[in-house]
PDB file of N, CA and C in Angstrom:
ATOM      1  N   UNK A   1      84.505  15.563  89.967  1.00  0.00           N
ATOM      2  CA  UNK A   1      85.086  14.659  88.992  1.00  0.00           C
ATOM      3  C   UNK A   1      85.574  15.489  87.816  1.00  0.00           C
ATOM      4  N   UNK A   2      86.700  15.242  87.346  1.00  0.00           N
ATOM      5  CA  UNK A   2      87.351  15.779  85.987  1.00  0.00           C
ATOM      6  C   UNK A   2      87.666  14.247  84.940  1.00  0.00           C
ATOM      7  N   UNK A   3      87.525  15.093  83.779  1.00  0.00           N
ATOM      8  CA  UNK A   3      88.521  14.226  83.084  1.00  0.00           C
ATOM      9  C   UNK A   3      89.534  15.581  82.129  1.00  0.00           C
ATOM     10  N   UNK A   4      90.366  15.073  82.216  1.00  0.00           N
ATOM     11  CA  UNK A   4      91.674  15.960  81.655  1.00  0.00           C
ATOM     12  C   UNK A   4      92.668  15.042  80.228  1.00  0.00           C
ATOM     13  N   UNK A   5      91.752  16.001  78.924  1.00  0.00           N
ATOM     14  CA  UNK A   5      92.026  15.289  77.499  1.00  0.00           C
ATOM     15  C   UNK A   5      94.196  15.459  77.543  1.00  0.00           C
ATOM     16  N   UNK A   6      94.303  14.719  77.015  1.00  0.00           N
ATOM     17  CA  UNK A   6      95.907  14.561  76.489  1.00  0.00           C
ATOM     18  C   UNK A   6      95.878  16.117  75.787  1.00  0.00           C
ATOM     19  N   UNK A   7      95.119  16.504  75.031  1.00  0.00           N
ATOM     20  CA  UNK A   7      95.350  17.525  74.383  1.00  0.00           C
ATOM     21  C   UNK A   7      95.303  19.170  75.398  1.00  0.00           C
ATOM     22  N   UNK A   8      94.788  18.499  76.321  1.00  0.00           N
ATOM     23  CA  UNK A   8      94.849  19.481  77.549  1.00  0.00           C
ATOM     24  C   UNK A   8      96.254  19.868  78.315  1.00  0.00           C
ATOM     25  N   UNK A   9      97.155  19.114  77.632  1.00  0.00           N
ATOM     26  CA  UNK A   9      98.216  18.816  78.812  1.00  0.00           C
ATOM     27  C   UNK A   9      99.186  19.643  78.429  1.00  0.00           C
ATOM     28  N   UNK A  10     100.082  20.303  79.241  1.00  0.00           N
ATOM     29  CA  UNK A  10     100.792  21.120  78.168  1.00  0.00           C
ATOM     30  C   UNK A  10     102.093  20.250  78.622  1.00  0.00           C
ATOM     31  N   UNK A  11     102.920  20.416  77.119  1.00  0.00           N
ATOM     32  CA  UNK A  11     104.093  19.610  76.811  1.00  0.00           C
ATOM     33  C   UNK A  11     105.454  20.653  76.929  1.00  0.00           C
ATOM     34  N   UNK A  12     106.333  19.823  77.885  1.00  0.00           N
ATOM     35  CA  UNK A  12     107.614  20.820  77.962  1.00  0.00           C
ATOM     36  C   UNK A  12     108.571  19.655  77.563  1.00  0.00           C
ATOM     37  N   UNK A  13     109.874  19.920  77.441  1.00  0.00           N
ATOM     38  CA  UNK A  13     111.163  19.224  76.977  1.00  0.00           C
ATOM     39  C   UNK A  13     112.783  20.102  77.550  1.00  0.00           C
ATOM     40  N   UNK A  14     113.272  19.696  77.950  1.00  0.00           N
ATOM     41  CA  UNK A  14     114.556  20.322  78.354  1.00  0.00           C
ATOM     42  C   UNK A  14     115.638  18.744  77.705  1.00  0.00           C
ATOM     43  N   UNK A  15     117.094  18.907  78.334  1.00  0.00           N
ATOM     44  CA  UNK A  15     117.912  18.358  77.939  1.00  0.00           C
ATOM     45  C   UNK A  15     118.313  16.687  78.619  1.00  0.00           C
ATOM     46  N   UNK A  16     117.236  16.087  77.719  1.00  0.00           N
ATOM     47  CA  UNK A  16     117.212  14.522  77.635  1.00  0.00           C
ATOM     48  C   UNK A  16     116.022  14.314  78.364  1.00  0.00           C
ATOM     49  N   UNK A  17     115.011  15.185  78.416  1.00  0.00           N
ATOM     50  CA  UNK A  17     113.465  14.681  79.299  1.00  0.00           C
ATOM     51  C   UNK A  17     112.825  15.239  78.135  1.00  0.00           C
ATOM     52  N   UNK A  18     111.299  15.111  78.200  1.00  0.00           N
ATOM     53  CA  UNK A  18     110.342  15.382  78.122  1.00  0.00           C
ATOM     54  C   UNK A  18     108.982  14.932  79.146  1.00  0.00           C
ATOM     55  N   UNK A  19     107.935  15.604  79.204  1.00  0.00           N
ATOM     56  CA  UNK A  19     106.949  15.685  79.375  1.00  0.00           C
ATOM     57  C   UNK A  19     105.648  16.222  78.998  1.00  0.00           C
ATOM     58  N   UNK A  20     104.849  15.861  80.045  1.00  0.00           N
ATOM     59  CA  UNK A  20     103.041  16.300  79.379  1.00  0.00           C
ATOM     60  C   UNK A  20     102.544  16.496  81.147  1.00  0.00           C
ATOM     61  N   UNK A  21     102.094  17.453  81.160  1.00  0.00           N
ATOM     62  CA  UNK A  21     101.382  18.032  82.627  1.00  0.00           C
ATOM     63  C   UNK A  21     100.367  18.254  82.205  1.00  0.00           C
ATOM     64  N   UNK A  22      99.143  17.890  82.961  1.00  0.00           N
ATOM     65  CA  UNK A  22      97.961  17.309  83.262  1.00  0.00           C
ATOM     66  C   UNK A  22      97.048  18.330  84.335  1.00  0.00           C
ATOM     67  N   UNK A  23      96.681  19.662  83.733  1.00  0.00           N
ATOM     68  CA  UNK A  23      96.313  20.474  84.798  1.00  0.00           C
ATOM     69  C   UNK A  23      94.719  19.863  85.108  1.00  0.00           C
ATOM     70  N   UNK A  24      94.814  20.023  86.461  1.00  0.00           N
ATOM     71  CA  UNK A  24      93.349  19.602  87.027  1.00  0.00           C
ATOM     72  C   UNK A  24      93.352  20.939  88.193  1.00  0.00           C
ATOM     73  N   UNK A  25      92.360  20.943  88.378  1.00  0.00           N
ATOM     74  CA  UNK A  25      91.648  22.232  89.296  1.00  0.00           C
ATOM     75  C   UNK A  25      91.332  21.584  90.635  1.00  0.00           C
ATOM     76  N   UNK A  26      92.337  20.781  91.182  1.00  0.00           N
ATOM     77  CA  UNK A  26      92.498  20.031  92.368  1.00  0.00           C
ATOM     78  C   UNK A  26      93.931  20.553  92.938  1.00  0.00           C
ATOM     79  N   UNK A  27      94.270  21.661  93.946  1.00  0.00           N
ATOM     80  CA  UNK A  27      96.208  21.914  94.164  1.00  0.00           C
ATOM     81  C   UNK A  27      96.370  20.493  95.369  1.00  0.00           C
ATOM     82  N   UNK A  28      95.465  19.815  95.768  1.00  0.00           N
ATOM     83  CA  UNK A  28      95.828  18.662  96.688  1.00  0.00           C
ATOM     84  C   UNK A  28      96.721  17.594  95.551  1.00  0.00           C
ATOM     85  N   UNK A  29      96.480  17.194  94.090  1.00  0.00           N
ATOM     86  CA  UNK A  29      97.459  16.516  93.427  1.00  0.00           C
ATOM     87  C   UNK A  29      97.476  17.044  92.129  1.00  0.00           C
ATOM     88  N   UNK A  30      98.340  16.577  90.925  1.00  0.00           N
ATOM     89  CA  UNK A  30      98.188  16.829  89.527  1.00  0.00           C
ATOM     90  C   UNK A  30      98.824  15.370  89.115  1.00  0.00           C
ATOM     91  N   UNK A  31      98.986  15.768  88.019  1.00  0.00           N
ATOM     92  CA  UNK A  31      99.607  14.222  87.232  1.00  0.00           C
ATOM     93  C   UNK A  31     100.106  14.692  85.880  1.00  0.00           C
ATOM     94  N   UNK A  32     101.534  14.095  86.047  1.00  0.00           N
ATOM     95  CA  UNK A  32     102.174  14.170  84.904  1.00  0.00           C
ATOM     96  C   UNK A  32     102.573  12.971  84.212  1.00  0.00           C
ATOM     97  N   UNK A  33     103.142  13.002  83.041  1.00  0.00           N
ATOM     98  CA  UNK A  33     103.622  11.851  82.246  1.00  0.00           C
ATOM     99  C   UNK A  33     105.260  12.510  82.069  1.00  0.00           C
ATOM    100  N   UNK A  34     106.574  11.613  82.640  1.00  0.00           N
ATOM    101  CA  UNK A  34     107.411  12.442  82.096  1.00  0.00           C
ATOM    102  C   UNK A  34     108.437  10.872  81.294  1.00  0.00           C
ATOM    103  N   UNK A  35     109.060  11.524  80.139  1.00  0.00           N
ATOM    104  CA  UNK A  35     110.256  10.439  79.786  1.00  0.00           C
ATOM    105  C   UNK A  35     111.529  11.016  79.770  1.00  0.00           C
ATOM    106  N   UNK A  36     112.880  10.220  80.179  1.00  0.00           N
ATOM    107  CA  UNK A  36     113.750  10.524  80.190  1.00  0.00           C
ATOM    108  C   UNK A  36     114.782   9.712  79.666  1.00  0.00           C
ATOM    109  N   UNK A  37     115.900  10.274  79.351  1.00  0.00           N
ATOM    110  CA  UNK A  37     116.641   9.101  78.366  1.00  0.00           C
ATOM    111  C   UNK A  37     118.114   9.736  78.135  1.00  0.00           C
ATOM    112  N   UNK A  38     118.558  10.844  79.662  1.00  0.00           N
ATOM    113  CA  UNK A  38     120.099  10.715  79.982  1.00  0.00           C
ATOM    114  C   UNK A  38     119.751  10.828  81.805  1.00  0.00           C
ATOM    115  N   UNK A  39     120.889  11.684  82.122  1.00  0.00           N
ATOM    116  CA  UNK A  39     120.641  12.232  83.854  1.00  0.00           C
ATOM    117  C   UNK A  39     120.073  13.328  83.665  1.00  0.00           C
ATOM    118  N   UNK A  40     118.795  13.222  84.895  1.00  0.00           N
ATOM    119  CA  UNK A  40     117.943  14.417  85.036  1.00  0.00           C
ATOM    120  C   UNK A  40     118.318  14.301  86.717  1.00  0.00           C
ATOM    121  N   UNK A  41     118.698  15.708  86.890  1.00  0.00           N
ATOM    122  CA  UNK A  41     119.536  16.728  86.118  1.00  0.00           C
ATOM    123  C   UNK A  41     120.889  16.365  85.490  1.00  0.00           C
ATOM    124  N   UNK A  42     121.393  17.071  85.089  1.00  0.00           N
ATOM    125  CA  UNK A  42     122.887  16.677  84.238  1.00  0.00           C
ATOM    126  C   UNK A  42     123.786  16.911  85.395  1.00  0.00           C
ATOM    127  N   UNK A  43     123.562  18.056  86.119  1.00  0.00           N
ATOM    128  CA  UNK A  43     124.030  17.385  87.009  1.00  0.00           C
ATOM    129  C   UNK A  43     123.880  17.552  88.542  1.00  0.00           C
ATOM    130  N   UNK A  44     124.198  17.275  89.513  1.00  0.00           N
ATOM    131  CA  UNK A  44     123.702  18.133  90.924  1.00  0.00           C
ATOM    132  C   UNK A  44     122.414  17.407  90.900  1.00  0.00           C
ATOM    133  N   UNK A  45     121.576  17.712  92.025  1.00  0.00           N
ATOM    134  CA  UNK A  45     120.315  16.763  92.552  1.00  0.00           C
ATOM    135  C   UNK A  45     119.044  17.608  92.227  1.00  0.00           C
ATOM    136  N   UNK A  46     118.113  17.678  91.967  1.00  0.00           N
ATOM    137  CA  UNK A  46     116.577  17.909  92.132  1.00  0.00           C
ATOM    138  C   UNK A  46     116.260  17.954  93.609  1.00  0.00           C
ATOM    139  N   UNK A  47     115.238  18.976  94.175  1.00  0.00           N
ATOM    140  CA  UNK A  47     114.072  18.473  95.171  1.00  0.00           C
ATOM    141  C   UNK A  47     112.785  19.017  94.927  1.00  0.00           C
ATOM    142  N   UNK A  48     112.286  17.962  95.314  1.00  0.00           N
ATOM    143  CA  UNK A  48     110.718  19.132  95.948  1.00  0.00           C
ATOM    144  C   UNK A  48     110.317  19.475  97.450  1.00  0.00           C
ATOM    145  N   UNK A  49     110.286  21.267  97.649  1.00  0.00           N
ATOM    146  CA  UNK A  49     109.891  21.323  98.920  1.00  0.00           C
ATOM    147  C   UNK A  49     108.747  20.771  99.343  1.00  0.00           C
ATOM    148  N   UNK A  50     107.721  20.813  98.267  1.00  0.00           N
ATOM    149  CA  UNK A  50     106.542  21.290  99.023  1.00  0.00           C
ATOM    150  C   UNK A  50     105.582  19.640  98.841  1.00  0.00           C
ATOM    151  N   UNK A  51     106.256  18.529  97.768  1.00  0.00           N
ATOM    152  CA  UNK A  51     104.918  17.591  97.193  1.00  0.00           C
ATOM    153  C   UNK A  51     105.914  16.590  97.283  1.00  0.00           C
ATOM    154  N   UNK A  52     104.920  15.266  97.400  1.00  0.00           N
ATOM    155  CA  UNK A  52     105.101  14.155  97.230  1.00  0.00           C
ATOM    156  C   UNK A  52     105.325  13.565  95.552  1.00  0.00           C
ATOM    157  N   UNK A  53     106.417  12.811  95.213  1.00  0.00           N
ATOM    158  CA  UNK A  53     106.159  12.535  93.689  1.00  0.00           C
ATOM    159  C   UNK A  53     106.207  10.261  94.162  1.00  0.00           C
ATOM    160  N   UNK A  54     105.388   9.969  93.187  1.00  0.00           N
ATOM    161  CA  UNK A  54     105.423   8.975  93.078  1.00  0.00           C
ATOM    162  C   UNK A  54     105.339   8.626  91.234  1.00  0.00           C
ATOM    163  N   UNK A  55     106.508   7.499  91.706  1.00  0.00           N
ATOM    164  CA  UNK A  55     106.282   6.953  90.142  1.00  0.00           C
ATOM    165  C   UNK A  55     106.184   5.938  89.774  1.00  0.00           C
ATOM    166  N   UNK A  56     105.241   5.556  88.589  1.00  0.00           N
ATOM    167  CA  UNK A  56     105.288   4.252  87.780  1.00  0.00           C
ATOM    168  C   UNK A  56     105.800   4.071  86.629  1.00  0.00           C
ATOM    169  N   UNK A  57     106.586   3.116  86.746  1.00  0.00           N
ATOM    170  CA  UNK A  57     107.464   2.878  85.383  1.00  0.00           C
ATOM    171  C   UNK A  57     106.733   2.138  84.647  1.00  0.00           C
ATOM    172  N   UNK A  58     106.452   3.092  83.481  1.00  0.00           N
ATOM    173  CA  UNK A  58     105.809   2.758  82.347  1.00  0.00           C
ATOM    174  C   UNK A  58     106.411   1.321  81.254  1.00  0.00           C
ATOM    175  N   UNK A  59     107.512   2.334  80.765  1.00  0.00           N
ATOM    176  CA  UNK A  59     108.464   1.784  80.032  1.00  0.00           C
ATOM    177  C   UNK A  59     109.808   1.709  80.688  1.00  0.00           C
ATOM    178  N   UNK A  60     111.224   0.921  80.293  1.00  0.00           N
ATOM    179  CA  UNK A  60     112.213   1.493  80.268  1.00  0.00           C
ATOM    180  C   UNK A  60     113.144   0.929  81.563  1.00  0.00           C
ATOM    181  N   UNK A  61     114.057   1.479  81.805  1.00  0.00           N
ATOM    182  CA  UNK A  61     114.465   1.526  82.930  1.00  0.00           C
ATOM    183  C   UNK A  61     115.774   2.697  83.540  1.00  0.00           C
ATOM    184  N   UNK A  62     116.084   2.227  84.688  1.00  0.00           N
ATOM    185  CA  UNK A  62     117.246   3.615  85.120  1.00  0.00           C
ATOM    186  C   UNK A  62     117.666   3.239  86.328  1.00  0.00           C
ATOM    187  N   UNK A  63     118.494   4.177  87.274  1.00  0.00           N
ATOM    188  CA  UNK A  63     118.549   4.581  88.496  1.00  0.00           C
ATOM    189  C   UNK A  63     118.254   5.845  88.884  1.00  0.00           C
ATOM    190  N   UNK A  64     118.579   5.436  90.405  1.00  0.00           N
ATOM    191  CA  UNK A  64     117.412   6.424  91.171  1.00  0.00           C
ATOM    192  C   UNK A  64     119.224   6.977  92.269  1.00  0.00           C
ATOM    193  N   UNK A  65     119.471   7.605  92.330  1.00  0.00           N
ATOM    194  CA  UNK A  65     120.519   8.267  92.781  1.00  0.00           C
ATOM    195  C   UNK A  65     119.603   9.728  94.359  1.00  0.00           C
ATOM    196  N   UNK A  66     120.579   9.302  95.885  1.00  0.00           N
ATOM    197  CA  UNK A  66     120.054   9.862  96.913  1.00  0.00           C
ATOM    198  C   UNK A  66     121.403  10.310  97.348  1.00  0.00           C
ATOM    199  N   UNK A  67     120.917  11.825  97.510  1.00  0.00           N
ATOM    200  CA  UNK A  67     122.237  12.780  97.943  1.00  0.00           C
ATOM    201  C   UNK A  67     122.834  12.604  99.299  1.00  0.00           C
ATOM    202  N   UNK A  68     123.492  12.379  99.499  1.00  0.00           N
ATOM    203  CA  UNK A  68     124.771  11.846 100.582  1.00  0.00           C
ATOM    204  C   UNK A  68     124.218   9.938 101.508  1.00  0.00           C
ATOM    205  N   UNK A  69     124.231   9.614  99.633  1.00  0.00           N
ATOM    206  CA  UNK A  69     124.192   7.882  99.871  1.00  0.00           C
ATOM    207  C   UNK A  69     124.704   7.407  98.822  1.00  0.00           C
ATOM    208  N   UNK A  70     125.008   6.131  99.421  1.00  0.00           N
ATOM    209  CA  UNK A  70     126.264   5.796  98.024  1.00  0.00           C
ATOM    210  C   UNK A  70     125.255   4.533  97.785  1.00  0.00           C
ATOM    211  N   UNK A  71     123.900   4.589  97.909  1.00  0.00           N
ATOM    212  CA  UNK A  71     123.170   3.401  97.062  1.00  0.00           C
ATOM    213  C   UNK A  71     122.645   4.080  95.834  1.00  0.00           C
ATOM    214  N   UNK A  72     122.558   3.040  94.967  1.00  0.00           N
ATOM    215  CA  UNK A  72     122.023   2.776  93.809  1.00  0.00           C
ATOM    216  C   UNK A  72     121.091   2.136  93.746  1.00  0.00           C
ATOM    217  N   UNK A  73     119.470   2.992  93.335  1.00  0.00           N
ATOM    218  CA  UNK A  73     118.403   2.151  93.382  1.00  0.00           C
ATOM    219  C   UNK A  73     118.021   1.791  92.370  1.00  0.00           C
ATOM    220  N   UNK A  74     117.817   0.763  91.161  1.00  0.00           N
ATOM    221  CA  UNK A  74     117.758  -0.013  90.132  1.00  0.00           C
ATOM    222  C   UNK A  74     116.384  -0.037  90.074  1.00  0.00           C
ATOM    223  N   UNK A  75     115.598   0.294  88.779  1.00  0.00           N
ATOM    224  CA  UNK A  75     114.495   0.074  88.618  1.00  0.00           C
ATOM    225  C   UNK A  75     113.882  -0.120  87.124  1.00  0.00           C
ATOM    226  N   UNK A  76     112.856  -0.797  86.816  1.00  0.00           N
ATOM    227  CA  UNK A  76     112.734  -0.994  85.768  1.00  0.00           C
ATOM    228  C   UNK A  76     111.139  -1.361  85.296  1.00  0.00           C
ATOM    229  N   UNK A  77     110.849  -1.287  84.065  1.00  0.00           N
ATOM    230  CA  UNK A  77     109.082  -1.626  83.826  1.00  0.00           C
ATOM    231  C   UNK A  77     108.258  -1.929  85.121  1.00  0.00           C
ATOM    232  N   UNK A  78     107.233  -1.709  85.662  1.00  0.00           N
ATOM    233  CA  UNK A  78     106.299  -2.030  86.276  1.00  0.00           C
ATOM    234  C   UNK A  78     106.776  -1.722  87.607  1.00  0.00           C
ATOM    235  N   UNK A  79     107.866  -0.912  87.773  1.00  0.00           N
ATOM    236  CA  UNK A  79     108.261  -0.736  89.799  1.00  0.00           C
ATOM    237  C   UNK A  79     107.587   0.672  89.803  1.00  0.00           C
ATOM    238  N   UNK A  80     107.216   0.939  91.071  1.00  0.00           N
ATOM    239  CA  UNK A  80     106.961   2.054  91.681  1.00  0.00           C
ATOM    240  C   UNK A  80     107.962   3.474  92.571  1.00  0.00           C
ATOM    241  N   UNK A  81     108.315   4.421  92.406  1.00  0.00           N
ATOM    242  CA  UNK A  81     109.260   4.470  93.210  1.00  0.00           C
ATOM    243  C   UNK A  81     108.385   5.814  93.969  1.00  0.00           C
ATOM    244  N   UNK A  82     108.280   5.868  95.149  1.00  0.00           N
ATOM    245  CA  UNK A  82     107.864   7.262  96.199  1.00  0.00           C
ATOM    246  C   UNK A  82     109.413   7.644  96.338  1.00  0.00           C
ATOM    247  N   UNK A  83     108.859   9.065  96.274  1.00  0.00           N
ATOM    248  CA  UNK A  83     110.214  10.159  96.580  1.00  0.00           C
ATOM    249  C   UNK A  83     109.469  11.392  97.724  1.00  0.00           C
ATOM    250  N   UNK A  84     110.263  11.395  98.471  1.00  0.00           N
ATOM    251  CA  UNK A  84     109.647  12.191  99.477  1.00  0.00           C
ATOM    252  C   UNK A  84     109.716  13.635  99.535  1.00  0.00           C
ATOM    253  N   UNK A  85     108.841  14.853  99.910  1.00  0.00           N
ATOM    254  CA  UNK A  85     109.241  15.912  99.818  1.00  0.00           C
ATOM    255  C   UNK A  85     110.704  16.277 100.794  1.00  0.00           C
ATOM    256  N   UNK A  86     111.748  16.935  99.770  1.00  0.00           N
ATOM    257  CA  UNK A  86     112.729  17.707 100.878  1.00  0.00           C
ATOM    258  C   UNK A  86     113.710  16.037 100.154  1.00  0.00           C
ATOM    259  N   UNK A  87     113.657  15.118 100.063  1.00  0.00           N
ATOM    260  CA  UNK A  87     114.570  14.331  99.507  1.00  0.00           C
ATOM    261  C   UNK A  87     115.404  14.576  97.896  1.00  0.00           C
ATOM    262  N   UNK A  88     116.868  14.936  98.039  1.00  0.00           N
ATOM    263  CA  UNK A  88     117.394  15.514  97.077  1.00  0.00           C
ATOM    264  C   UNK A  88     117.904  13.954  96.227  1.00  0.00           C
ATOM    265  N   UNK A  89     117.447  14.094  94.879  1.00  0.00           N
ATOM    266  CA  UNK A  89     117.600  12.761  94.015  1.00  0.00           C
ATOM    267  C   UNK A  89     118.147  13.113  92.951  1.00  0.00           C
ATOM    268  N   UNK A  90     118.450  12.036  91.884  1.00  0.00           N
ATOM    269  CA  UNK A  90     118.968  12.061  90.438  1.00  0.00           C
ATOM    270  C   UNK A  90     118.467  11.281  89.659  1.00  0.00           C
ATOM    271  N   UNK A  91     118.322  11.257  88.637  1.00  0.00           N
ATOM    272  CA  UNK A  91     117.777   9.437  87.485  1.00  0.00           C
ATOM    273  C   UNK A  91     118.834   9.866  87.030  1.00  0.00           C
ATOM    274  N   UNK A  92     119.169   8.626  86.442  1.00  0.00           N
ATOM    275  CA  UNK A  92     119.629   8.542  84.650  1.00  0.00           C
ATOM    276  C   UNK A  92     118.963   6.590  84.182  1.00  0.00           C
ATOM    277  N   UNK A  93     119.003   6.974  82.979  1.00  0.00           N
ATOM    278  CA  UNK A  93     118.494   5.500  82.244  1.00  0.00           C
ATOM    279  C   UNK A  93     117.701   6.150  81.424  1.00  0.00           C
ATOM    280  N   UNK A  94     116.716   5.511  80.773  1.00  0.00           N
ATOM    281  CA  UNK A  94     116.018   5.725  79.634  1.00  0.00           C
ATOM    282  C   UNK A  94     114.528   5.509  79.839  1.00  0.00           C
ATOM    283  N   UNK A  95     113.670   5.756  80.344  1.00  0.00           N
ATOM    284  CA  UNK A  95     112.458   5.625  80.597  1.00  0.00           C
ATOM    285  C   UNK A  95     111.306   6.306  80.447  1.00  0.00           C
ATOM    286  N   UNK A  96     110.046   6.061  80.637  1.00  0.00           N
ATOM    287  CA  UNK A  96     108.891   6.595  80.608  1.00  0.00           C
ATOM    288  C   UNK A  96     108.170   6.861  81.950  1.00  0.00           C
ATOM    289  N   UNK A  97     107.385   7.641  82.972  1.00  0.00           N
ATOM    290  CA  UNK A  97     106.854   7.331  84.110  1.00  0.00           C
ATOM    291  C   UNK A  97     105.299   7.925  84.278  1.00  0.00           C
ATOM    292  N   UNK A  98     104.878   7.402  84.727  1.00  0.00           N
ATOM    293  CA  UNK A  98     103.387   7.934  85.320  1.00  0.00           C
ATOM    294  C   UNK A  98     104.030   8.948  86.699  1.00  0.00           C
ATOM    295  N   UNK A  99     103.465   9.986  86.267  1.00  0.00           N
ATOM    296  CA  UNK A  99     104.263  11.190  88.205  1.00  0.00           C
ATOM    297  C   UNK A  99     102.328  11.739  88.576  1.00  0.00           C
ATOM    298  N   UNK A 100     101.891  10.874  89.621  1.00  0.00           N
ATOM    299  CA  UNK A 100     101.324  12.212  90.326  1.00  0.00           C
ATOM    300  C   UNK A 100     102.141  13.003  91.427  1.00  0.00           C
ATOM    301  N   UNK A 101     101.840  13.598  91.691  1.00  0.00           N
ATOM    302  CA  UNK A 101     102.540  14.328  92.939  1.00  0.00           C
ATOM    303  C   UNK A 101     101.302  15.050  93.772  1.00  0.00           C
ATOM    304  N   UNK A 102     101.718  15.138  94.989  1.00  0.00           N
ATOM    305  CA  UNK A 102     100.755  15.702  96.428  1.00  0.00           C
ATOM    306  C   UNK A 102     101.396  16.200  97.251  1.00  0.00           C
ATOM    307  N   UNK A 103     101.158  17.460  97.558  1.00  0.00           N
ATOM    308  CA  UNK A 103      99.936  18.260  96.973  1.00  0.00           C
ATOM    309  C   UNK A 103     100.256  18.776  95.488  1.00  0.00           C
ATOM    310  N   UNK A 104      99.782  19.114  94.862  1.00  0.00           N
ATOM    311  CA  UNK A 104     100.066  19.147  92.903  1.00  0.00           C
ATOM    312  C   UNK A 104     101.454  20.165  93.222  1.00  0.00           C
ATOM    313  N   UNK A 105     102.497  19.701  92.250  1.00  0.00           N
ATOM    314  CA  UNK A 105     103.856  19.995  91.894  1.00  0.00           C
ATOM    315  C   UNK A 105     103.537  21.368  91.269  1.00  0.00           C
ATOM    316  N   UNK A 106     104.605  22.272  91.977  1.00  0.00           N
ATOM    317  CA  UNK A 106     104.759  23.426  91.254  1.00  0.00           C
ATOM    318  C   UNK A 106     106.037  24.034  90.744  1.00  0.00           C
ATOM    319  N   UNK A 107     106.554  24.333  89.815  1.00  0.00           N
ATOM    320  CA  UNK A 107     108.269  24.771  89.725  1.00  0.00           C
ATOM    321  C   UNK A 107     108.644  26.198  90.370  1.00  0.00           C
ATOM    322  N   UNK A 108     107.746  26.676  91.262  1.00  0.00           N
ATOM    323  CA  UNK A 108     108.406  27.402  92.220  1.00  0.00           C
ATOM    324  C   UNK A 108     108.746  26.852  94.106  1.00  0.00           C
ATOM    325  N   UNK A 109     107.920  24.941  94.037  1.00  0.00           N
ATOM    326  CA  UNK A 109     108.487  24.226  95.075  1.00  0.00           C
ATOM    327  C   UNK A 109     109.879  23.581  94.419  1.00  0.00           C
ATOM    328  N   UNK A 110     110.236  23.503  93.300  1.00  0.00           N
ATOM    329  CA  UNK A 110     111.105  22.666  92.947  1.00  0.00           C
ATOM    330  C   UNK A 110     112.570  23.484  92.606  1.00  0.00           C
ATOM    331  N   UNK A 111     113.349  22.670  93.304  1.00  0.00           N
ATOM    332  CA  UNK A 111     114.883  23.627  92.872  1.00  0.00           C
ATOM    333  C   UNK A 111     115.665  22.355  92.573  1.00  0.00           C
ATOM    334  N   UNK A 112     116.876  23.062  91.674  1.00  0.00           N
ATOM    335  CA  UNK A 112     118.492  22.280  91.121  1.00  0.00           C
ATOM    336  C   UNK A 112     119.224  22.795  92.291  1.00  0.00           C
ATOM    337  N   UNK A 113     120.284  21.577  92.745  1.00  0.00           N
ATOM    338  CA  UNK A 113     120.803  21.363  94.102  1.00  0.00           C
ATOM    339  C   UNK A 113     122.184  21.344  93.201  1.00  0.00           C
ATOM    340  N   UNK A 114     123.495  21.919  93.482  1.00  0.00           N
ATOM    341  CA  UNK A 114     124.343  21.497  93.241  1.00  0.00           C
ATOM    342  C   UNK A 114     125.171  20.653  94.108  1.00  0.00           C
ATOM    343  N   UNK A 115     126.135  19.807  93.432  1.00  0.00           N
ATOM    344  CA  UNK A 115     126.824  18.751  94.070  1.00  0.00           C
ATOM    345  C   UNK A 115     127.628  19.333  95.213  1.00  0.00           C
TER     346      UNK A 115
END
């Protein structure tokens, strides 16, 4: 059992996100808090090789953008969204999310995909 203080978390920010990562001494998951409030990324897609991300919408809302699909997934306060490892995505909107991810997210599984 852990508990992991807010003040534990270390805080990053890039261009129109922020976050708070939540280290726990578990690599099966971690948990982050992230908010966003343009397109992440600005532009081109995100993936993760290696983890599962799931999210809860805190606050806010957005879309959920899937590389070579022309849907638009709409989401807002209280939805959940699973993103699968190896699935290349986008947001934009303005929001807040609960992220664990499995097995725990690392930024050497995670790459910028260009369009």
């Amino acid at each position: 059992m852990q508990i992991v203080k807010k003040s534990e978390a270390e805080y990053y920010t890039g261009n129109g996100y922020y976050g708070y990562d939540y280290p726990t001494v578990d690599p099966d998951i971690n948990f982050a808090v992230i908010s966003i409030s343009t397109r992440s990324p600005e532009a081109g897609y995100q993936v993760n090789r290696g983890c599962k991300e799931l999210l809860y919408i805190i606050k806010g809302s957005g879309n959920l953008y899937k590389k070579d699909s022309n849907d638009v997934l709409s989401f807002t306060e209280g939805d959940v969204i699973f993103i699968d490892k190896d699935e290349l995505y986008a947001f934009d909107g303005n929001f807040e999310a609960a992220v664990p991810c499995t097995p725990a997210w690392t930024s050497e599984q995670h790459e910028y995909v260009e369009e």
